[in-house]
C-alpha atoms as a PDB file:
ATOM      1  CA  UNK A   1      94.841  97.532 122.522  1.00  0.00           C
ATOM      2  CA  UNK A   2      94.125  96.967 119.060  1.00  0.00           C
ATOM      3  CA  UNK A   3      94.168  99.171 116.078  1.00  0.00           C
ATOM      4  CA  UNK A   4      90.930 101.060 114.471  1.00  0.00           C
ATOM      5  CA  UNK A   5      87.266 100.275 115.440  1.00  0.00           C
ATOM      6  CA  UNK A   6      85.612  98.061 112.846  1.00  0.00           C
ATOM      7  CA  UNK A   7      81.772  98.417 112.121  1.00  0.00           C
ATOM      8  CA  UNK A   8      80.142  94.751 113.769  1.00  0.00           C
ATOM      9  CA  UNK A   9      78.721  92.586 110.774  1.00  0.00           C
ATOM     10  CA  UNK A  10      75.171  91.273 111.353  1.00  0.00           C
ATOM     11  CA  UNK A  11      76.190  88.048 112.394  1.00  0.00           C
ATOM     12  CA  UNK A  12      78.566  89.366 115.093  1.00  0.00           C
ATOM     13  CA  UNK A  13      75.450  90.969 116.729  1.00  0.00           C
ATOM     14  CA  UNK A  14      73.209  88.223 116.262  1.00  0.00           C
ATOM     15  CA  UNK A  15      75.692  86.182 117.973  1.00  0.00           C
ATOM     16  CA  UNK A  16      77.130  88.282 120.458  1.00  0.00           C
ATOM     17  CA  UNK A  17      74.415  90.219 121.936  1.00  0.00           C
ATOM     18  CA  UNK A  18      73.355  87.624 124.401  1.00  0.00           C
ATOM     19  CA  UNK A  19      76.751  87.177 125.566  1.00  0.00           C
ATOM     20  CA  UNK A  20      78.101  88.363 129.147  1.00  0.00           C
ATOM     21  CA  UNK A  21      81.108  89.969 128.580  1.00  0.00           C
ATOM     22  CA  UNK A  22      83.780  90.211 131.321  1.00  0.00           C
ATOM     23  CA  UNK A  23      85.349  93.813 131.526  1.00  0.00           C
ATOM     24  CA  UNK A  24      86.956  93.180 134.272  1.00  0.00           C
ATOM     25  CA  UNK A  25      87.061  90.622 136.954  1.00  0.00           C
ATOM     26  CA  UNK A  26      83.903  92.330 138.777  1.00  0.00           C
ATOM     27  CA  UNK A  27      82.768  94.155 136.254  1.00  0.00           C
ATOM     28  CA  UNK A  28      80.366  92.657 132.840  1.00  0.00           C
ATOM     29  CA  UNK A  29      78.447  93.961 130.351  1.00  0.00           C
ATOM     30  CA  UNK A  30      75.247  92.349 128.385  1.00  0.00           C
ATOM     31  CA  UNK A  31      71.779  93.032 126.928  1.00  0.00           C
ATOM     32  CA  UNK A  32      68.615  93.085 129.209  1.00  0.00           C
ATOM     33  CA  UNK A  33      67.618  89.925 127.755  1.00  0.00           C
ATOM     34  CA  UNK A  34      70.415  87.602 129.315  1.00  0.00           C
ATOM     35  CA  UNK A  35      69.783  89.995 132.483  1.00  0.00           C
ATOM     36  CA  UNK A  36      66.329  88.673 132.589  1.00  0.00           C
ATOM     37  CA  UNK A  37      67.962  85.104 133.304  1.00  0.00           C
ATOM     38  CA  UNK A  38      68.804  84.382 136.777  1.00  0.00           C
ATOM     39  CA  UNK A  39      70.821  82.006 135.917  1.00  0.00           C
ATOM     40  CA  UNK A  40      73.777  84.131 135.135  1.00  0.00           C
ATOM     41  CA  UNK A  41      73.985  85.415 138.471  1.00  0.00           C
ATOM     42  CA  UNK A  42      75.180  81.980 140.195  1.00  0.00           C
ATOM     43  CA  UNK A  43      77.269  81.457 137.252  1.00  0.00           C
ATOM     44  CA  UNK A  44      79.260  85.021 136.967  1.00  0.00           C
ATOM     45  CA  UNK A  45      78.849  85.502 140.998  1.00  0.00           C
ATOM     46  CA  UNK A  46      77.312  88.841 140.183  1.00  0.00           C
ATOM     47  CA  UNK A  47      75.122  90.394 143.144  1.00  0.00           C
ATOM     48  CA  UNK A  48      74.915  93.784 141.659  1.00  0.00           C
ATOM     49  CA  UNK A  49      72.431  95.199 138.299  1.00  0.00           C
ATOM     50  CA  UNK A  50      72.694  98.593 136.710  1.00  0.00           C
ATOM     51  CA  UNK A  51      70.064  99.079 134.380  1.00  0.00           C
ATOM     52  CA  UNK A  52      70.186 101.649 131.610  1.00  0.00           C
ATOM     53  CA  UNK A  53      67.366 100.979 129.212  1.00  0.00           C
ATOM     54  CA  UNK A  54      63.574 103.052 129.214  1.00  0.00           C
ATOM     55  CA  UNK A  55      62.018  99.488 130.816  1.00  0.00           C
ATOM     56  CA  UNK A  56      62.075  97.961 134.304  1.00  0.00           C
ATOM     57  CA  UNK A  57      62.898  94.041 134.911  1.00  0.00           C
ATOM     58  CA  UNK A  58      62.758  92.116 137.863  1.00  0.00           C
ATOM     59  CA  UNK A  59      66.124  90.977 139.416  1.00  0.00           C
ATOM     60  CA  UNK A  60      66.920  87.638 141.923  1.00  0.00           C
ATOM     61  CA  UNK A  61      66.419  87.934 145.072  1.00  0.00           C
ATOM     62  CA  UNK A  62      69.541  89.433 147.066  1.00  0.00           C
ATOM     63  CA  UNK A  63      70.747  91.482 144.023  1.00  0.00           C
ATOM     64  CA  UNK A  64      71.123  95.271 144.467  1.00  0.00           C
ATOM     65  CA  UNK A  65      70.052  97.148 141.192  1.00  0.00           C
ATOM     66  CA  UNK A  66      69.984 100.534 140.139  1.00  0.00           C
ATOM     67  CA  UNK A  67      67.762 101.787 136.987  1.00  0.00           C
ATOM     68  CA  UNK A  68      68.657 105.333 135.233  1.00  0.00           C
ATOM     69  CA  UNK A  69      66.421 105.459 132.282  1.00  0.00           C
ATOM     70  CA  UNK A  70      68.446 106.699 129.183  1.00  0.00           C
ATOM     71  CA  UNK A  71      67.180 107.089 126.003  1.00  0.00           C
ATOM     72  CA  UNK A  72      69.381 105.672 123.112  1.00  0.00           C
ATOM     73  CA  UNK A  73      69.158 109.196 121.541  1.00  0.00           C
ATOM     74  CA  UNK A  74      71.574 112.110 120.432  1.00  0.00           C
ATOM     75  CA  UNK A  75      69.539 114.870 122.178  1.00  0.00           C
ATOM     76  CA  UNK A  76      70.073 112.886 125.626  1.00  0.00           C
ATOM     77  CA  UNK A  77      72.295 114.740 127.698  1.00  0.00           C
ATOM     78  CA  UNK A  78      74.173 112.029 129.226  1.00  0.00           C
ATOM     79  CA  UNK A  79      76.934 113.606 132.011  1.00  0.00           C
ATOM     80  CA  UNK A  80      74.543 113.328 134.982  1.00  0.00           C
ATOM     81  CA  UNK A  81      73.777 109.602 133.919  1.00  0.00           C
ATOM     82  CA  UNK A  82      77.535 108.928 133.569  1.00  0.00           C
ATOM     83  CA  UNK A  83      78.605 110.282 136.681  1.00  0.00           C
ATOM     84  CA  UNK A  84      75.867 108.420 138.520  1.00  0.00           C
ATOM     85  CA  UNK A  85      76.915 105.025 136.807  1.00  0.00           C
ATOM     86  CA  UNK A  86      80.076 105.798 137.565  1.00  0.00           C
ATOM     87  CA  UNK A  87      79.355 106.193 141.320  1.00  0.00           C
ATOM     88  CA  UNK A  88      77.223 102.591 142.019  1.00  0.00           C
ATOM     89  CA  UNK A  89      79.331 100.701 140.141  1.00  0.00           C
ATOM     90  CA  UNK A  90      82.383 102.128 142.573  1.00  0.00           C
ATOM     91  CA  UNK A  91      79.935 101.554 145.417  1.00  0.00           C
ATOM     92  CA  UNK A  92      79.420  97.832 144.543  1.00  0.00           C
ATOM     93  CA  UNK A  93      82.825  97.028 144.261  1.00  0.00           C
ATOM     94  CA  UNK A  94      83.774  98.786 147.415  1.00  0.00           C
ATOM     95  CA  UNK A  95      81.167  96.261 149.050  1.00  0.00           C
ATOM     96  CA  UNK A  96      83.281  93.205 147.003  1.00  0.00           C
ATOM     97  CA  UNK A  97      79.850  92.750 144.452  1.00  0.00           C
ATOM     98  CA  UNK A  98      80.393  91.937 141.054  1.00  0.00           C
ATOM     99  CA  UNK A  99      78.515  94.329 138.814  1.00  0.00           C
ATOM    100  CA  UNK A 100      76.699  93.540 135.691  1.00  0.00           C
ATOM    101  CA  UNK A 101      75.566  96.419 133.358  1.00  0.00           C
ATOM    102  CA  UNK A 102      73.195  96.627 131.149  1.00  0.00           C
ATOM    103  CA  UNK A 103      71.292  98.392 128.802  1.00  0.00           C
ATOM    104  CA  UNK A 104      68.571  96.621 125.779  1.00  0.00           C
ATOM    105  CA  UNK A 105      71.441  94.804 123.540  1.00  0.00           C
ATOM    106  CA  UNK A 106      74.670  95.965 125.337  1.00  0.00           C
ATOM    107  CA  UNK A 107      76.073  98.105 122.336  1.00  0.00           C
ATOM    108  CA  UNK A 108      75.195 102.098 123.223  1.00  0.00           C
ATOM    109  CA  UNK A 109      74.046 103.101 126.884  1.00  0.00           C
ATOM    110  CA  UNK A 110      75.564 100.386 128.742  1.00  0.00           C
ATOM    111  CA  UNK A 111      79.048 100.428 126.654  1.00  0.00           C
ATOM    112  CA  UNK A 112      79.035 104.055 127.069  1.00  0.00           C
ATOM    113  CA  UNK A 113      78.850 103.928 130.899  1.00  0.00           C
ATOM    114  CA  UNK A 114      81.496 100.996 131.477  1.00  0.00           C
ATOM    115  CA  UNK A 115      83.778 103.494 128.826  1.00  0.00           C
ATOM    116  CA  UNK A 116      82.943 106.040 131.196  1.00  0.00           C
ATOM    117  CA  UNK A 117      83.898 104.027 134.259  1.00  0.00           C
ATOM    118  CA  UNK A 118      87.203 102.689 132.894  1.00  0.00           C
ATOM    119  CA  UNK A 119      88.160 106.926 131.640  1.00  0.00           C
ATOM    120  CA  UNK A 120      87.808 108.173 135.131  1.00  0.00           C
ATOM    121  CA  UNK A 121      89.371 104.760 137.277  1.00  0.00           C
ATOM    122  CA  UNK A 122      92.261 104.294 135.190  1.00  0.00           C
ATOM    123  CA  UNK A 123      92.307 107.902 133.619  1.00  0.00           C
ATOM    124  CA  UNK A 124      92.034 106.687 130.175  1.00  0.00           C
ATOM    125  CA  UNK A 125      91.468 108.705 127.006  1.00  0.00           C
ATOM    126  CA  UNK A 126      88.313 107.845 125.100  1.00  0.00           C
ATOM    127  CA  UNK A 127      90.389 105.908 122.992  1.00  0.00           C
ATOM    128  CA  UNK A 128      91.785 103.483 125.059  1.00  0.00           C
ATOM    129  CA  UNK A 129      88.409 102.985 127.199  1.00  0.00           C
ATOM    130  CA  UNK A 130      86.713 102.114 123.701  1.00  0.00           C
ATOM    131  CA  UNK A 131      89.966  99.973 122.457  1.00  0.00           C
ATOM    132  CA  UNK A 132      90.161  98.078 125.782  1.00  0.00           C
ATOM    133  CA  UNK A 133      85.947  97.592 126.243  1.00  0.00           C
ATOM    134  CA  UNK A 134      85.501  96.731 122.621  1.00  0.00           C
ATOM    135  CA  UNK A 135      88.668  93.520 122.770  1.00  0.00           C
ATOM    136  CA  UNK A 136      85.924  91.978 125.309  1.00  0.00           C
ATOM    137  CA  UNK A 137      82.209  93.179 123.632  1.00  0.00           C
ATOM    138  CA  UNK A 138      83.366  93.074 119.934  1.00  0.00           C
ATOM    139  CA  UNK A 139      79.466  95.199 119.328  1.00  0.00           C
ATOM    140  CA  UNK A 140      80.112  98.120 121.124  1.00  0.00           C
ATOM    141  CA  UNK A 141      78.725 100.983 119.137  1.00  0.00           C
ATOM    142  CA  UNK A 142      78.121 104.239 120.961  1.00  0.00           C
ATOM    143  CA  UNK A 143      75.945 106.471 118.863  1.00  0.00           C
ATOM    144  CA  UNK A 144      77.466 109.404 117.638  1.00  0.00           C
ATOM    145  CA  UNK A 145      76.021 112.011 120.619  1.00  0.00           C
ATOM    146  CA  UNK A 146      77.210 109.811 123.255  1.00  0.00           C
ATOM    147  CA  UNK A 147      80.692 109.416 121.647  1.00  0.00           C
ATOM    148  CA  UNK A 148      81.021 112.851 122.028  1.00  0.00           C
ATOM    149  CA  UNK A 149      79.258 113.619 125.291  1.00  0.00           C
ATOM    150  CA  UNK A 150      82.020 110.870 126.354  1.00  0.00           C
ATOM    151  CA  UNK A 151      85.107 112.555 124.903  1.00  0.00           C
ATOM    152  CA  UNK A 152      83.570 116.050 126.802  1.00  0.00           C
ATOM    153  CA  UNK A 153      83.857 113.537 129.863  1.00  0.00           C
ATOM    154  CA  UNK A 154      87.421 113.037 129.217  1.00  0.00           C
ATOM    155  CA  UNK A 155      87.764 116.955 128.930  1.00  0.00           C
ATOM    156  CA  UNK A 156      86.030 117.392 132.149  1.00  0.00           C
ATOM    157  CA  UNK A 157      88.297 114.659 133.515  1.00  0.00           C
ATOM    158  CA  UNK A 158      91.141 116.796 132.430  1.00  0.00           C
ATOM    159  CA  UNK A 159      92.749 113.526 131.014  1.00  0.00           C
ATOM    160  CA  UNK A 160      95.310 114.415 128.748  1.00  0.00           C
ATOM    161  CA  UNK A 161      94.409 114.876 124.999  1.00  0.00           C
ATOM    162  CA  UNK A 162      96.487 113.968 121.998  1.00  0.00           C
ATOM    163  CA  UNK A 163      96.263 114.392 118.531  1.00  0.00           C
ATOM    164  CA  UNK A 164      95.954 110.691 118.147  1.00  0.00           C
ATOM    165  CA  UNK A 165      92.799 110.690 120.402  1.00  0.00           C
ATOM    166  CA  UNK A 166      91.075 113.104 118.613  1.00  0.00           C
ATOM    167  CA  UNK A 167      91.674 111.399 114.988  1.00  0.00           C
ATOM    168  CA  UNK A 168      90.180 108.636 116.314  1.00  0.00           C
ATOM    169  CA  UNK A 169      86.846 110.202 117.788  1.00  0.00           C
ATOM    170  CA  UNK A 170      86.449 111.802 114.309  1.00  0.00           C
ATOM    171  CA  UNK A 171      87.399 108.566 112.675  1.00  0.00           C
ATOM    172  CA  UNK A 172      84.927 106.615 115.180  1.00  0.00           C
ATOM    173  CA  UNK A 173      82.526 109.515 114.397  1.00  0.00           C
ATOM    174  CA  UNK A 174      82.910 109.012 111.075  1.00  0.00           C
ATOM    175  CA  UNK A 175      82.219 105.489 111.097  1.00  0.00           C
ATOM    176  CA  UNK A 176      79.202 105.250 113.289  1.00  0.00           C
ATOM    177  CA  UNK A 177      77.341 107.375 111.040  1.00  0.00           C
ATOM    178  CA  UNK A 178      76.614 104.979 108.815  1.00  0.00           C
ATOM    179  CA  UNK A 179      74.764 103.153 111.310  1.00  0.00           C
ATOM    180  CA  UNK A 180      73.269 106.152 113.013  1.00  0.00           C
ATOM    181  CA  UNK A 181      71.751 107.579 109.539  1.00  0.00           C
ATOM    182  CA  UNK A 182      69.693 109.550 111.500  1.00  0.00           C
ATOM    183  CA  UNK A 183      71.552 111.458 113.754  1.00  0.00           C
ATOM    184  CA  UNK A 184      73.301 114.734 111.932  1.00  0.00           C
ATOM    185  CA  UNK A 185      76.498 113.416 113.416  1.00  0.00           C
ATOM    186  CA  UNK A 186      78.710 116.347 111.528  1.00  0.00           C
ATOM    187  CA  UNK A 187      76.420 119.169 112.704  1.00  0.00           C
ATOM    188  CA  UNK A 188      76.929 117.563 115.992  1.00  0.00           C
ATOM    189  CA  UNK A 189      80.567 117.836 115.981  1.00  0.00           C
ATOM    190  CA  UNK A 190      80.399 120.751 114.555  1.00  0.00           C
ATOM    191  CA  UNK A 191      78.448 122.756 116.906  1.00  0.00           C
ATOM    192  CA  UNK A 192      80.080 120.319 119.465  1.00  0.00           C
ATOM    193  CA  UNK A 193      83.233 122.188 118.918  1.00  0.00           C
ATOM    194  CA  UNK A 194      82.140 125.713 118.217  1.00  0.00           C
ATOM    195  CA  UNK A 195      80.330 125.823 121.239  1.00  0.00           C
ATOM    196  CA  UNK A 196      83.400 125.486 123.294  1.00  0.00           C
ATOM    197  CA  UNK A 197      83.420 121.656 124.210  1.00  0.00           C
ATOM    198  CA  UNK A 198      79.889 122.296 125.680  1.00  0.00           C
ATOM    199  CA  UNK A 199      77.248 119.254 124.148  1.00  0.00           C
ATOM    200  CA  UNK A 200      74.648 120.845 126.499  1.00  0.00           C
ATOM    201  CA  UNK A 201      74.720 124.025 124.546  1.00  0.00           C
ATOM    202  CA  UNK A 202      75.662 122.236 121.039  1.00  0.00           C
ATOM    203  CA  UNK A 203      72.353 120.795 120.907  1.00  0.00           C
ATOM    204  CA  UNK A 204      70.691 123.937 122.176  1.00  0.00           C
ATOM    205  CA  UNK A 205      72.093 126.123 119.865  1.00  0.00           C
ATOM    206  CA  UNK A 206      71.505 123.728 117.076  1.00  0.00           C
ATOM    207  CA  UNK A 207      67.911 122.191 117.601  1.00  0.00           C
ATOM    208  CA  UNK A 208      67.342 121.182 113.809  1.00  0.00           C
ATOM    209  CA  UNK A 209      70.701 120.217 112.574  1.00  0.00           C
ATOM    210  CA  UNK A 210      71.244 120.149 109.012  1.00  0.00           C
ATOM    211  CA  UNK A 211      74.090 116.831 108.221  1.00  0.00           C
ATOM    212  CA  UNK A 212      77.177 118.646 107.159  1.00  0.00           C
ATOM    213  CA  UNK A 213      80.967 117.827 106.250  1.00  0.00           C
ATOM    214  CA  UNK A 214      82.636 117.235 109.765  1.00  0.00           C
ATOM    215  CA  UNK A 215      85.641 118.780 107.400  1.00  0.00           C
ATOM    216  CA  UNK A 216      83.778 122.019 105.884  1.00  0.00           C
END
């Protein structure tokens, strides 16, 4: 599936962002601006829209959408929003819809929920969710709390664990950071971990987060 995540260049946004991005044979990913273009619909065959970004956008006529508003932030708990992604897009394909997801530039929310999708239908580690999403959306770039809230989801899966999933969540965590400057991603992990798996209670135990060494 491909061997470490690489950080995407500024040109690999710029040019894939608008893309559509087949996941699987029903299932795509994009940003809300090529969602906006009805277009794509006849083109892909897709009768079916979930929407993961803070704004609301009109559809075609005849496609069935679903909106969850998630925030692109680390203190959004995101299980409840997973699960409930995970359940339309099941839905739709039961019905024989193609499903498009998408969030503002198909990198975070939206990546995070097709990851999510692909862990629990194929019972996939986080690794090979991310590996196999990321060889068709080269920009997929889950910010550091939703990495983790989506390697608790493989926990509460009870997918198997391996040593060599967990190196690469810390080396994924590791990497993100530098684009997520922001977000104390070591203090996350740490209290991640401490807390007993639990993100719920890592980010209510630890409401101003000072950035740490993930390895302290």
């Amino acid at each position: 599936m491909g061997n470490k995540p690489s950080r995407p260049s500024r040109n690999e946004i710029q040019k894939e962002v608008q893309k559509v991005s087949e996941i699987l044979p029903n299932l795509f990913l994009t940003s809300r601006i090529t969602a906006m273009k009805p277009n794509i619909y006849r083109e892909y065959d897709i009768s079916a829209v979930l929407s993961l970004t803070t704004n609301n956008i009109n559809y075609p006529d005849g496609v069935i959408s679903k909106h969850l508003h998630i925030q692109d932030s680390f203190f959004f708990l995101l299980q409840k929003s997973l699960e409930e992604s995970i359940e339309f897009i099941e839905e739709m394909m039961k019905e024989g819809r193609k499903v498009l997801v998408h969030c503002e530039v198909g990198m975070s929310r939206s990546a995070s929920a097709v990851i999510a999708f692909l862990m629990k239908s194929n019972d996939w580690c986080i690794r090979d969710a991310y590996l196999y999403t990321k060889e068709r959306r080269e920009i997929i770039c889950p910010n550091p709390g939703f990495i983790i809230q989506l390697y608790e989801f493989q926990l509460k899966l009870g997918i198997k664990d391996s040593k060599s999933n967990r190196l690469f969540v810390r080396d994924l965590l590791d990497r993100t950071n530098s684009l997520y400057r922001e977000i104390p991603t070591y203090a996350l992990w740490n209290a991640f971990v401490s807390s007993g798996f639990s993100y719920e209670k890592a980010i209510k135990d630890q409401p101003r987060m000072a950035v740490v060494n993930m390895n302290a």
